[in-house]
C-alpha atoms as a PDB file:
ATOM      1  CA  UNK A   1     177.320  -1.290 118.676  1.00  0.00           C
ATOM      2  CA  UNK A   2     178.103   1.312 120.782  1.00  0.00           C
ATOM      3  CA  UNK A   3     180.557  -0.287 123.037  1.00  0.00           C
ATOM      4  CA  UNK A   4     182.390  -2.127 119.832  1.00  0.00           C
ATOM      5  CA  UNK A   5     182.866   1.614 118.541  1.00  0.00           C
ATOM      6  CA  UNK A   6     184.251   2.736 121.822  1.00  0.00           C
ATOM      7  CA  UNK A   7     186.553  -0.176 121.906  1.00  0.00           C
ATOM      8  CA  UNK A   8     187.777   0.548 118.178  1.00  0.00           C
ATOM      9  CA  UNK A   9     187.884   4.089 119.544  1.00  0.00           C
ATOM     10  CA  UNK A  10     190.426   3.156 122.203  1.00  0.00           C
ATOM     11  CA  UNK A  11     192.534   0.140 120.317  1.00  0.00           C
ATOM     12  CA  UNK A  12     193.261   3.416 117.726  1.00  0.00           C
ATOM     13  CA  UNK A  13     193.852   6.048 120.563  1.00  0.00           C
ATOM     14  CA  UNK A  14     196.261   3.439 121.984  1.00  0.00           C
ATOM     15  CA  UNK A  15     198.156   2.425 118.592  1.00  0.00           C
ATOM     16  CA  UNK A  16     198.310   6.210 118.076  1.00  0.00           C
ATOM     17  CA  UNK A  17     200.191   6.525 120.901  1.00  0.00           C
ATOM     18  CA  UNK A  18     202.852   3.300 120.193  1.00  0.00           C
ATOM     19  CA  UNK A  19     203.366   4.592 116.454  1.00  0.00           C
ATOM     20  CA  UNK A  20     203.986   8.346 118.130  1.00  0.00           C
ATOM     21  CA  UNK A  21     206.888   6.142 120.893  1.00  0.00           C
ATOM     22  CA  UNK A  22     208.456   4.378 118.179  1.00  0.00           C
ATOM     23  CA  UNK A  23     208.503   7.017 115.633  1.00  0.00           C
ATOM     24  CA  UNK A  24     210.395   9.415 118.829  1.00  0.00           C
ATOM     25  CA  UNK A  25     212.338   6.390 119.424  1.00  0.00           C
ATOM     26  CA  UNK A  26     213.768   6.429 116.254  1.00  0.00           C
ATOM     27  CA  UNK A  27     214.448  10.170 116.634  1.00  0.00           C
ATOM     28  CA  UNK A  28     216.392   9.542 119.569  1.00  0.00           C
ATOM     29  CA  UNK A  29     218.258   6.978 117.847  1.00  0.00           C
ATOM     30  CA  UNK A  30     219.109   8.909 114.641  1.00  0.00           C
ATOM     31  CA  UNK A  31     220.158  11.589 117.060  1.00  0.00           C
ATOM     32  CA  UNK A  32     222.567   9.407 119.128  1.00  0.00           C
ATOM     33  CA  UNK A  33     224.027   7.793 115.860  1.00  0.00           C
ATOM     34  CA  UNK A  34     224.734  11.697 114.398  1.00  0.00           C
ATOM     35  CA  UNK A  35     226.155  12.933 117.162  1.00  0.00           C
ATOM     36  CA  UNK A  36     228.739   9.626 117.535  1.00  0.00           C
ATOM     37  CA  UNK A  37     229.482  10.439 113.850  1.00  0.00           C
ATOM     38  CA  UNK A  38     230.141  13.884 115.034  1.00  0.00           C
ATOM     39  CA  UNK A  39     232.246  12.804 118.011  1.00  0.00           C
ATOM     40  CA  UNK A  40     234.560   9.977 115.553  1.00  0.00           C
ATOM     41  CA  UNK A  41     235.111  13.136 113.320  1.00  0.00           C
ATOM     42  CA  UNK A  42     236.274  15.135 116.259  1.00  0.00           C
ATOM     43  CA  UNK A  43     238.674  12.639 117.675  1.00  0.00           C
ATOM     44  CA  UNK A  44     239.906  12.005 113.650  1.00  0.00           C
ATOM     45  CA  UNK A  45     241.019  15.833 113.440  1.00  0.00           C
ATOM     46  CA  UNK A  46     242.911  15.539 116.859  1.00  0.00           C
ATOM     47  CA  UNK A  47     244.526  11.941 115.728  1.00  0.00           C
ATOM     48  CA  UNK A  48     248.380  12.213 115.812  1.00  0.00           C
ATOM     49  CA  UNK A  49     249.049   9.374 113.351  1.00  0.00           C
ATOM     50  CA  UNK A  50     247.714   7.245 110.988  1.00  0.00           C
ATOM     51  CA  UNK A  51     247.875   3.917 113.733  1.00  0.00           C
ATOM     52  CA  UNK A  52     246.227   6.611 116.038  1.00  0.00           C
ATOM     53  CA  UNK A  53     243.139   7.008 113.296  1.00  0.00           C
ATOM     54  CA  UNK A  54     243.138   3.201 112.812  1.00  0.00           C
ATOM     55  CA  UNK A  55     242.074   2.764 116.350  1.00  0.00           C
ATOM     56  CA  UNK A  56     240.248   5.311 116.626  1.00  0.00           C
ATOM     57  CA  UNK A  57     237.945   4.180 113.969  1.00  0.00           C
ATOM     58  CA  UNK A  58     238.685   0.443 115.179  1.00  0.00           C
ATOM     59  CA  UNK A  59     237.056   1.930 118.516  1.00  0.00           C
ATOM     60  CA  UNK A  60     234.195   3.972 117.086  1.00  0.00           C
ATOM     61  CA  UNK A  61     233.128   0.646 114.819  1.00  0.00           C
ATOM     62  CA  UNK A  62     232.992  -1.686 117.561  1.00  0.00           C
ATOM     63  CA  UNK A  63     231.226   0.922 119.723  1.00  0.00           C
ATOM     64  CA  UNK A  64     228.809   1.445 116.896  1.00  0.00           C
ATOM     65  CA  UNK A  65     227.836  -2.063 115.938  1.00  0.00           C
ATOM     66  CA  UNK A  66     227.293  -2.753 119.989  1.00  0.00           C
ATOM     67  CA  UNK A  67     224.881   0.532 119.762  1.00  0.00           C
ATOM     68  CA  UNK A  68     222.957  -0.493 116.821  1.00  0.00           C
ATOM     69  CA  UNK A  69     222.488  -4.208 118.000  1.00  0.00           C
ATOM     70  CA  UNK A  70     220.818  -2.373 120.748  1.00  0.00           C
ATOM     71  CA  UNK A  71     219.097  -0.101 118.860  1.00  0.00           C
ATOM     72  CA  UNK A  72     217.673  -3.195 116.534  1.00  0.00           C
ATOM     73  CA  UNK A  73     216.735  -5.163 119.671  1.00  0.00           C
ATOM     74  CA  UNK A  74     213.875  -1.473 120.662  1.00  0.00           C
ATOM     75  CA  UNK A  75     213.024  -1.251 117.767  1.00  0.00           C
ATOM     76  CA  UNK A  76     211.970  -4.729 116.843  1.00  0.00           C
ATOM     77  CA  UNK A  77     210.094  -4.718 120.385  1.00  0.00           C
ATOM     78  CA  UNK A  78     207.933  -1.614 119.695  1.00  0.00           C
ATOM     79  CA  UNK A  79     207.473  -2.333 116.162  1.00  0.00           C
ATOM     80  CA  UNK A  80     206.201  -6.351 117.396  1.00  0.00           C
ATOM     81  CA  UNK A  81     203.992  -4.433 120.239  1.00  0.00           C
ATOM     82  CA  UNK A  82     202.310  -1.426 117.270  1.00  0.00           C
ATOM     83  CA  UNK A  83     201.302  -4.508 115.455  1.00  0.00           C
ATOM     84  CA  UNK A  84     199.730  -6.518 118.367  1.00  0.00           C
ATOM     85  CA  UNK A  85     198.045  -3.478 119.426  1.00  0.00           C
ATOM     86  CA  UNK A  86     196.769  -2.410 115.773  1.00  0.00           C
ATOM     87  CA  UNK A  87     195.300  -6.051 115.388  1.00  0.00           C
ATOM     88  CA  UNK A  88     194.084  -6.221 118.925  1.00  0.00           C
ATOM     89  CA  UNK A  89     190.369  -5.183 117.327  1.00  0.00           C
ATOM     90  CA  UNK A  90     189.933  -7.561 114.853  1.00  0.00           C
ATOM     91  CA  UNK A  91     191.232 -10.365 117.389  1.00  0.00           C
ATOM     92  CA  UNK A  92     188.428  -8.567 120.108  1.00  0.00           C
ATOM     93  CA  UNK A  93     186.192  -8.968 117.529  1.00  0.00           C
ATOM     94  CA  UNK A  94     186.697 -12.800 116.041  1.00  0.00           C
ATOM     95  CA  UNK A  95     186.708 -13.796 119.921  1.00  0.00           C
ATOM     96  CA  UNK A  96     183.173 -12.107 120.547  1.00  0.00           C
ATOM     97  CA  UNK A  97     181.934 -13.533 117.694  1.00  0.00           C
ATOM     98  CA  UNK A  98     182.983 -17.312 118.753  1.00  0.00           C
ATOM     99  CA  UNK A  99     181.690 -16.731 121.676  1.00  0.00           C
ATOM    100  CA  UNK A 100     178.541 -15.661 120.614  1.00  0.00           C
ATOM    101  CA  UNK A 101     178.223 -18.716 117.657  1.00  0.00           C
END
């Protein structure tokens, strides 16, 4: 009994710690996708005409749509390894009890 609440203690301490990445992660993110906004509204003030805004939003889009593909792809990865790691018990568990049947 002991061990199974040591390893229960552990599977949390270790999900703790993926929820606390990804949920930084996604600060980091938000971050990087304010200060771009930032940046595009910077380089609108400075545009000299209305073909120079075009492409100057043409470039931010593109840039932005190659960030957040990106940005998707982490995501997705940490969210698929906090939910391996949060059923990581119960799998511990069913496996020591077929084992044991």
């Amino acid at each position: 009994m002991s061990e199974t609440l040591d390893q229960l203690g552990q599977s949390f301490s270790k999900t703790t710690d993926t929820l606390r990445d990804l949920n930084l992660k996604m600060i980091e993110m938000m971050r990087a996708n304010a200060e771009a906004s930032f940046d595009l509204a910077e380089n609108l003030v400075t545009a000299k005409s209305p073909t120079d805004i075009f492409e100057r939003l043409k470039g931010f889009t593109e840039q932005q749509v190659q960030t957040l593909q990106k940005q998707t792809q982490e995501l997705t990865g940490l969210t698929q390894t906090a939910a391996q790691e949060a059923m990581r018990p119960r799998k511990d568990a069913e496996d020591r009890a077929a084992k044991s049947a």
